[in-house]
PDB file of N, CA and C in Angstrom:
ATOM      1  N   UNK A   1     108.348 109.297  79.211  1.00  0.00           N
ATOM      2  CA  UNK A   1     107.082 108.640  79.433  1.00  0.00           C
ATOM      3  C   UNK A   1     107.339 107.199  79.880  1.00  0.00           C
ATOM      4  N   UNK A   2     107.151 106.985  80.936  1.00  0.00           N
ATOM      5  CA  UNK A   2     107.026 105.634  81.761  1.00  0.00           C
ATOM      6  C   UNK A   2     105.604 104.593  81.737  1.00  0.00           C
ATOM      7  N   UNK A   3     106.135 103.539  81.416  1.00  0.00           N
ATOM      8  CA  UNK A   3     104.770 102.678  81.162  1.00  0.00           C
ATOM      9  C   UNK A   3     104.860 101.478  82.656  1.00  0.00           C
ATOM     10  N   UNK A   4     103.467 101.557  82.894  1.00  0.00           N
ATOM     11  CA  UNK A   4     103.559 100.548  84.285  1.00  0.00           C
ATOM     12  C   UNK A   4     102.345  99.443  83.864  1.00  0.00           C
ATOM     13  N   UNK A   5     102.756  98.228  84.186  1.00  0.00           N
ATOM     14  CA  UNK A   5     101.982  97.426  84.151  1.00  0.00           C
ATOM     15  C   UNK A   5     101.275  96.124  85.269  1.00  0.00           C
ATOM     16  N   UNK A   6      99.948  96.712  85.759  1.00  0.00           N
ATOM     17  CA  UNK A   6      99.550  95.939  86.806  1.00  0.00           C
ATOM     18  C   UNK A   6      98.663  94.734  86.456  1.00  0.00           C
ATOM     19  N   UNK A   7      98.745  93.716  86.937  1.00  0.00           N
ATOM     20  CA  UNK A   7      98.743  92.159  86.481  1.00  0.00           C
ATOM     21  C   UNK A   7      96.989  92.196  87.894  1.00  0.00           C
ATOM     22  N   UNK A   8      95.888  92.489  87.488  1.00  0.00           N
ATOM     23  CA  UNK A   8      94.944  92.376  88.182  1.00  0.00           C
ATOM     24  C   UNK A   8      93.967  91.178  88.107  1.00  0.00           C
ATOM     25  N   UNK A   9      94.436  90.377  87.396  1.00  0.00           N
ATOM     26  CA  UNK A   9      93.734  88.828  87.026  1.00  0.00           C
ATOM     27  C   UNK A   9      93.229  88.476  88.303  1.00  0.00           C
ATOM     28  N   UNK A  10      92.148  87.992  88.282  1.00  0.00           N
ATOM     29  CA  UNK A  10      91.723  87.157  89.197  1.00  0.00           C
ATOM     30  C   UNK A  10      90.721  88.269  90.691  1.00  0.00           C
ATOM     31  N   UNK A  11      90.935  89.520  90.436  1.00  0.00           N
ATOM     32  CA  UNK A  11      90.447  90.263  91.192  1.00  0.00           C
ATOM     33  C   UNK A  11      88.963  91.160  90.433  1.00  0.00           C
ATOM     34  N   UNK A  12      88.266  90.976  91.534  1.00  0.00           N
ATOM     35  CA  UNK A  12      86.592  91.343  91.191  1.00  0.00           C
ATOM     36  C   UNK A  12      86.774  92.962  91.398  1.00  0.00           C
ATOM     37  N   UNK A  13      85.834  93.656  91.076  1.00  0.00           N
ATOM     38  CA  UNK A  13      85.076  94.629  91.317  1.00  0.00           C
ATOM     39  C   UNK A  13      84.999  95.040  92.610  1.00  0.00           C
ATOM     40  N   UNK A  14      85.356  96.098  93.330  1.00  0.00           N
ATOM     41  CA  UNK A  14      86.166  96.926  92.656  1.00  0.00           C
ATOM     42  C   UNK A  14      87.835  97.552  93.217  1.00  0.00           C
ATOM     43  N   UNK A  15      87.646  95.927  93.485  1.00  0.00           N
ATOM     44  CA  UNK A  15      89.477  96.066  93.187  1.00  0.00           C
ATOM     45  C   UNK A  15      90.361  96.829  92.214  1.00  0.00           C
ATOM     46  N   UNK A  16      90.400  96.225  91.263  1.00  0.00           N
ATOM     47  CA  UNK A  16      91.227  96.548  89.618  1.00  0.00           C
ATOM     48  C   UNK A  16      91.125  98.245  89.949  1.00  0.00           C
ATOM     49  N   UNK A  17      90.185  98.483  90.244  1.00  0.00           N
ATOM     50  CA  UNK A  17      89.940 100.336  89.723  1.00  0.00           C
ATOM     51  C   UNK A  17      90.320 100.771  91.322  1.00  0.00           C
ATOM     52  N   UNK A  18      90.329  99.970  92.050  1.00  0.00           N
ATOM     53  CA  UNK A  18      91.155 101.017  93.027  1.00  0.00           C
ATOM     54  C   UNK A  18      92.656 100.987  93.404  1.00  0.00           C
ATOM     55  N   UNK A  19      93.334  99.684  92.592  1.00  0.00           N
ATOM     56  CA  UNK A  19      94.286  99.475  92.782  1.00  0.00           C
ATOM     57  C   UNK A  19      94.860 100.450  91.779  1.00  0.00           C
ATOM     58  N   UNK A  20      94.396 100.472  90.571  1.00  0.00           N
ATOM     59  CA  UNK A  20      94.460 101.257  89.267  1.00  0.00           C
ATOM     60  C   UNK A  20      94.852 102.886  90.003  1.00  0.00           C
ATOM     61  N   UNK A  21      93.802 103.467  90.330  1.00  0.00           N
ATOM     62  CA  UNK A  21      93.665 104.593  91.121  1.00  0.00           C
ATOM     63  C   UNK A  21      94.744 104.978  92.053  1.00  0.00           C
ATOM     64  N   UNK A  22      95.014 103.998  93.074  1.00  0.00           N
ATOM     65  CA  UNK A  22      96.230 104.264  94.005  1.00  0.00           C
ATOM     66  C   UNK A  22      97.180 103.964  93.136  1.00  0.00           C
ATOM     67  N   UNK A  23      97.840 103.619  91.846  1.00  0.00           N
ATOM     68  CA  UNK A  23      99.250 103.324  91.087  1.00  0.00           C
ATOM     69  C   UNK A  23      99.291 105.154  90.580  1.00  0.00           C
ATOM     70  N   UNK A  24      98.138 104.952  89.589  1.00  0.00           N
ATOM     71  CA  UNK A  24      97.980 106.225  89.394  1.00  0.00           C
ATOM     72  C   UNK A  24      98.411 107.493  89.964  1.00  0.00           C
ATOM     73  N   UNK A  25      98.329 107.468  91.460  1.00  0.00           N
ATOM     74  CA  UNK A  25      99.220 109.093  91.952  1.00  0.00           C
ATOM     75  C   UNK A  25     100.641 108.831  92.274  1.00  0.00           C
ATOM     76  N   UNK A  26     101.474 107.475  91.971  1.00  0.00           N
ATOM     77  CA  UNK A  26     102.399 107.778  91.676  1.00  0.00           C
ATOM     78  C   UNK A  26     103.457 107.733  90.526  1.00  0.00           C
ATOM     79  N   UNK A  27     102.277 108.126  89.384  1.00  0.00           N
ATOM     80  CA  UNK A  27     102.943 108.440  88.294  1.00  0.00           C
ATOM     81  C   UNK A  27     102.753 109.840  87.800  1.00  0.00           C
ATOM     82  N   UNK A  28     103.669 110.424  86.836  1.00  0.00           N
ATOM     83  CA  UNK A  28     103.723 111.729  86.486  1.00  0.00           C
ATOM     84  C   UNK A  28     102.814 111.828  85.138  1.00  0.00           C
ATOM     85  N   UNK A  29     102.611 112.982  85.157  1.00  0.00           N
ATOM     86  CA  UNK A  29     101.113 113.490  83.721  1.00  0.00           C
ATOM     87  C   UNK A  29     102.398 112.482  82.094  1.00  0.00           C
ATOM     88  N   UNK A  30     101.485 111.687  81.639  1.00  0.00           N
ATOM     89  CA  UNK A  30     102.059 111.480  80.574  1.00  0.00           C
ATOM     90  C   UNK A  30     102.471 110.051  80.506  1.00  0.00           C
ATOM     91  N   UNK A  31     102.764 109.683  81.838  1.00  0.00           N
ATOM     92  CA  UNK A  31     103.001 108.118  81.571  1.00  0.00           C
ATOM     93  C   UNK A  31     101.771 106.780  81.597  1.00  0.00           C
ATOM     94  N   UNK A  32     101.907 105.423  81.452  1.00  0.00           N
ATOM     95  CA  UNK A  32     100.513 104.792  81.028  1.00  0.00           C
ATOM     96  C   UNK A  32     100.888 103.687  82.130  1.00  0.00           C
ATOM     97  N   UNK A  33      99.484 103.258  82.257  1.00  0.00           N
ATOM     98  CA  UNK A  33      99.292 102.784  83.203  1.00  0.00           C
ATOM     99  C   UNK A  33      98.523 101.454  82.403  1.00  0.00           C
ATOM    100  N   UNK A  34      98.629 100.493  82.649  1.00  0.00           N
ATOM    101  CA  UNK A  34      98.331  99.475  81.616  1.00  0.00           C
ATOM    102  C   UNK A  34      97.883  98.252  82.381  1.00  0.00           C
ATOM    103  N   UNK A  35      96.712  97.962  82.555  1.00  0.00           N
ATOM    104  CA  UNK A  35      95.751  97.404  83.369  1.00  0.00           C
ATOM    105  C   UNK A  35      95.308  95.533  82.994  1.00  0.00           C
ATOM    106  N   UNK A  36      95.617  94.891  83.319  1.00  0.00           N
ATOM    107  CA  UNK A  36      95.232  92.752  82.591  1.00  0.00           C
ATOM    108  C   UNK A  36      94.617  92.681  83.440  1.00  0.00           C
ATOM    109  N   UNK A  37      93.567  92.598  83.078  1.00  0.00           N
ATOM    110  CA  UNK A  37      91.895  91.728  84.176  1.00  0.00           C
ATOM    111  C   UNK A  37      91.225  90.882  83.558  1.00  0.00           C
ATOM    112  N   UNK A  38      90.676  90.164  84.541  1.00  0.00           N
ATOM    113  CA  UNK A  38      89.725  89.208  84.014  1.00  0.00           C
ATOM    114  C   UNK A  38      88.609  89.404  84.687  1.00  0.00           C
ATOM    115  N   UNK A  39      88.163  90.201  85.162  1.00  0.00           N
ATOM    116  CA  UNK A  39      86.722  90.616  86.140  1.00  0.00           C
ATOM    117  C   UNK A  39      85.776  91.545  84.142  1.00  0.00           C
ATOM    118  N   UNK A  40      84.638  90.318  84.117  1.00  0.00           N
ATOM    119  CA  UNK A  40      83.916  91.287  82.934  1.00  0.00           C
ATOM    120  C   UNK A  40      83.679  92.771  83.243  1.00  0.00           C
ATOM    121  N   UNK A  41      82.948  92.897  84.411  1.00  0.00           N
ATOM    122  CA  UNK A  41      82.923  94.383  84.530  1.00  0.00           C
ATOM    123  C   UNK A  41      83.532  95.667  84.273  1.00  0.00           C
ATOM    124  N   UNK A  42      85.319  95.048  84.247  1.00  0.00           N
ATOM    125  CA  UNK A  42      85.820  96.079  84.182  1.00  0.00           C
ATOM    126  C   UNK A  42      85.746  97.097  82.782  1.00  0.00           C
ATOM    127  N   UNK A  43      85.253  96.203  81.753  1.00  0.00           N
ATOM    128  CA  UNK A  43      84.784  97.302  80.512  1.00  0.00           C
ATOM    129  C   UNK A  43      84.152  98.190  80.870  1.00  0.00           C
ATOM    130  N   UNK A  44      83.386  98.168  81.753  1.00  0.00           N
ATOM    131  CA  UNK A  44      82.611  99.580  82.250  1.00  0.00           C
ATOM    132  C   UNK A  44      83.194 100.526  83.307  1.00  0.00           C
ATOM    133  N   UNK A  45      83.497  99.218  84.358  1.00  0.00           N
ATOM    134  CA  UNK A  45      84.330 100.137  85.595  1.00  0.00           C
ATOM    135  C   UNK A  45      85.799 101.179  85.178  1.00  0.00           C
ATOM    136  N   UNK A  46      86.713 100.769  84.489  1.00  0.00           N
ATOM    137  CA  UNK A  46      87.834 101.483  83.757  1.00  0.00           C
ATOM    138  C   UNK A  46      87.175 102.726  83.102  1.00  0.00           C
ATOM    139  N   UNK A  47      86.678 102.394  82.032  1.00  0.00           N
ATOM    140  CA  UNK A  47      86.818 103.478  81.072  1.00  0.00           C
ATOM    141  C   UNK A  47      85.446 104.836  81.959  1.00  0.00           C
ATOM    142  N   UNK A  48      85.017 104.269  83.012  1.00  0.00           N
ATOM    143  CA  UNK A  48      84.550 105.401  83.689  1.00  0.00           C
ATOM    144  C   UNK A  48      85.311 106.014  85.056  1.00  0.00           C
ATOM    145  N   UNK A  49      86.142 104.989  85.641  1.00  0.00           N
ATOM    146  CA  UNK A  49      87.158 105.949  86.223  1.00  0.00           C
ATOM    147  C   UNK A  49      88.154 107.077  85.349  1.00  0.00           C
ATOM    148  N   UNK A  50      88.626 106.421  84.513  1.00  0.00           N
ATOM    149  CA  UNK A  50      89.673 107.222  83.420  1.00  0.00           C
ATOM    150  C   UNK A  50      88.800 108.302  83.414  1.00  0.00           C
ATOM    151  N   UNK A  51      87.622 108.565  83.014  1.00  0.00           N
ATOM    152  CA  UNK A  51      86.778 109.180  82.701  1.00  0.00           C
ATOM    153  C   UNK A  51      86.686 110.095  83.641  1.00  0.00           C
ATOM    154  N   UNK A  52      85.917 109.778  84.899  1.00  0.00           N
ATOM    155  CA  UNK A  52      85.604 110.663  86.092  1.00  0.00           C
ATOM    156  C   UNK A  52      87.054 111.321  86.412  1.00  0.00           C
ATOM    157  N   UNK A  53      88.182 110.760  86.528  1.00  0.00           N
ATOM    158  CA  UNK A  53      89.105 111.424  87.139  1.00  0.00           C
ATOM    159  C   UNK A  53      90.342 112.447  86.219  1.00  0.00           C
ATOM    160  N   UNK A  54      89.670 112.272  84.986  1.00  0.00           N
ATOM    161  CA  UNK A  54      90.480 112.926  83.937  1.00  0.00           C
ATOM    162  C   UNK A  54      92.120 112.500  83.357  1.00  0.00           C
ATOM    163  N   UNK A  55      91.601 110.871  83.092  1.00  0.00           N
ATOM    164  CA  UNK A  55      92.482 110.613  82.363  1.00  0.00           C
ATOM    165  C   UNK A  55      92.289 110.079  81.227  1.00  0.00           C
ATOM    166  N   UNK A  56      93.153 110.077  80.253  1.00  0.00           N
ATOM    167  CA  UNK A  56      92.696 109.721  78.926  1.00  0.00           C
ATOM    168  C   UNK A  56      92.725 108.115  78.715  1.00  0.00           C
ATOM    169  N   UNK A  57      91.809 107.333  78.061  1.00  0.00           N
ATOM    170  CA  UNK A  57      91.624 105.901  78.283  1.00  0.00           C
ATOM    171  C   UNK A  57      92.199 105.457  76.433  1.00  0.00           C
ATOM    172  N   UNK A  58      93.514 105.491  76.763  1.00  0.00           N
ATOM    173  CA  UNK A  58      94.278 105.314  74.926  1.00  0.00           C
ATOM    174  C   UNK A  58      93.570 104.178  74.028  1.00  0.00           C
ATOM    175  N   UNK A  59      93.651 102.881  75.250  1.00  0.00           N
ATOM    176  CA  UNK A  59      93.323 101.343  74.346  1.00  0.00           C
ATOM    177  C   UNK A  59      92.349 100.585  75.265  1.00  0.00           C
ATOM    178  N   UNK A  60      91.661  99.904  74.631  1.00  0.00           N
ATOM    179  CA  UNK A  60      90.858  99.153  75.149  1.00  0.00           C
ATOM    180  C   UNK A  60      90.635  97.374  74.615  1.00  0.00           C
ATOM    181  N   UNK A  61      91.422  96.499  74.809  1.00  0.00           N
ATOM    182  CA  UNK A  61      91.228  95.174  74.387  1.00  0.00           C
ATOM    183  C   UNK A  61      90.983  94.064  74.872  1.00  0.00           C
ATOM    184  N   UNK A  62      90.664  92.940  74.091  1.00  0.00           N
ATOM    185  CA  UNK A  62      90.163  91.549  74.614  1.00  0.00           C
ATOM    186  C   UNK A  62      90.842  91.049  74.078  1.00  0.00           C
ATOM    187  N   UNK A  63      91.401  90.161  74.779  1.00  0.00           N
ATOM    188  CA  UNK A  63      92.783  89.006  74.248  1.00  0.00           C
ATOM    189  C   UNK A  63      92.309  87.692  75.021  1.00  0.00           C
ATOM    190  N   UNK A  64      91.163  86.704  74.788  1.00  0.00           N
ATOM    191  CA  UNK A  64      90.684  85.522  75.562  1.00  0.00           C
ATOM    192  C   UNK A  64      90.099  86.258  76.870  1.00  0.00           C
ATOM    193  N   UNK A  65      90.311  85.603  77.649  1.00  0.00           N
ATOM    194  CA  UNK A  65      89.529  85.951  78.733  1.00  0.00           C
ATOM    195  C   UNK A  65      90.034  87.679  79.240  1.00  0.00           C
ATOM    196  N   UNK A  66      91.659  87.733  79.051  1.00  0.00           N
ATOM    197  CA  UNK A  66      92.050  89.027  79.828  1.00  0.00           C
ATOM    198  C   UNK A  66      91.345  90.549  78.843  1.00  0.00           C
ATOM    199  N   UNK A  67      91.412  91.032  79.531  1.00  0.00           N
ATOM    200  CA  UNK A  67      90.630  92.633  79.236  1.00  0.00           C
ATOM    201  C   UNK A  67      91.998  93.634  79.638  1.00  0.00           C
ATOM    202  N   UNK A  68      92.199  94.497  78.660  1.00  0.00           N
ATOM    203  CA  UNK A  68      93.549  95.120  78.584  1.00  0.00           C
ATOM    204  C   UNK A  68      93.426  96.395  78.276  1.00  0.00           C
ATOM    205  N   UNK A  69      93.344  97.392  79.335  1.00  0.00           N
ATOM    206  CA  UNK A  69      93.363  98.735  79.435  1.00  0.00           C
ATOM    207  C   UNK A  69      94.666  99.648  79.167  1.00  0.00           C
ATOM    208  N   UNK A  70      94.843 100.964  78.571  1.00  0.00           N
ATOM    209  CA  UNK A  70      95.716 101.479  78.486  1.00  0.00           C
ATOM    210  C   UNK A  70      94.904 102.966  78.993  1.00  0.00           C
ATOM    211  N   UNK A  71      96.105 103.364  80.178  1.00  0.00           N
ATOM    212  CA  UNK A  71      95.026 104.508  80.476  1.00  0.00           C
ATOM    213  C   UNK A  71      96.702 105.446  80.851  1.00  0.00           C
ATOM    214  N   UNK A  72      96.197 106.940  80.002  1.00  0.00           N
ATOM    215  CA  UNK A  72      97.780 107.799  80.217  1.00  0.00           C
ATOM    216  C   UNK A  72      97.282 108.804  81.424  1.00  0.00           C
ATOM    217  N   UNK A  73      98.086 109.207  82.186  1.00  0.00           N
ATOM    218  CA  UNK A  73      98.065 109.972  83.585  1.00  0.00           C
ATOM    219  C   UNK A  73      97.830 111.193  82.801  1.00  0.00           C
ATOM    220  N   UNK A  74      96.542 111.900  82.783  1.00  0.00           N
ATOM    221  CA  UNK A  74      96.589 113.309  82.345  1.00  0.00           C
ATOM    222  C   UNK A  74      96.363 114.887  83.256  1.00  0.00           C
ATOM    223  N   UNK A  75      96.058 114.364  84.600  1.00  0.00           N
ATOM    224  CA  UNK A  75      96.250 114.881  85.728  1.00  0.00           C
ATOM    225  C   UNK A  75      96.852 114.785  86.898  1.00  0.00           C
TER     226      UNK A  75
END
């Protein structure tokens, strides 16, 4: 299980989730994909891509301004 981590600070809506999306097919079922933003939206935008595209959304946190997704490749 491989963990990747994309540094999306500073990028709006809906960047983060498509950059997220294109990392995503090149990882294998099982590894995490681990998302640092500072766009508020993305509490909603993330955990409904994970969602729509069938992946599991592990963690969800606020650490100051950054917003910190953990999302595992389940398809």
């Amino acid at each position: 299980m491989a963990e990747q981590v994309l540094d999306l600070r500073g990028l709006r809506c809906p960047l983060p989730v498509l950059k997220a999306k294109k990392t995503m097919k090149s990882l294998v079922i099982g590894d995490r994909l681990v998302l640092e933003c500072t766009d508020p939206l993305t509490v909603i935008d993330v955990p409904h891509y994970a969602n729509q595209d069938g992946h599991r959304l592990e963690g969800q946190e606020q650490q100051g301004e950054i917003y910190r997704f953990t999302i595992i490749k389940a398809r």
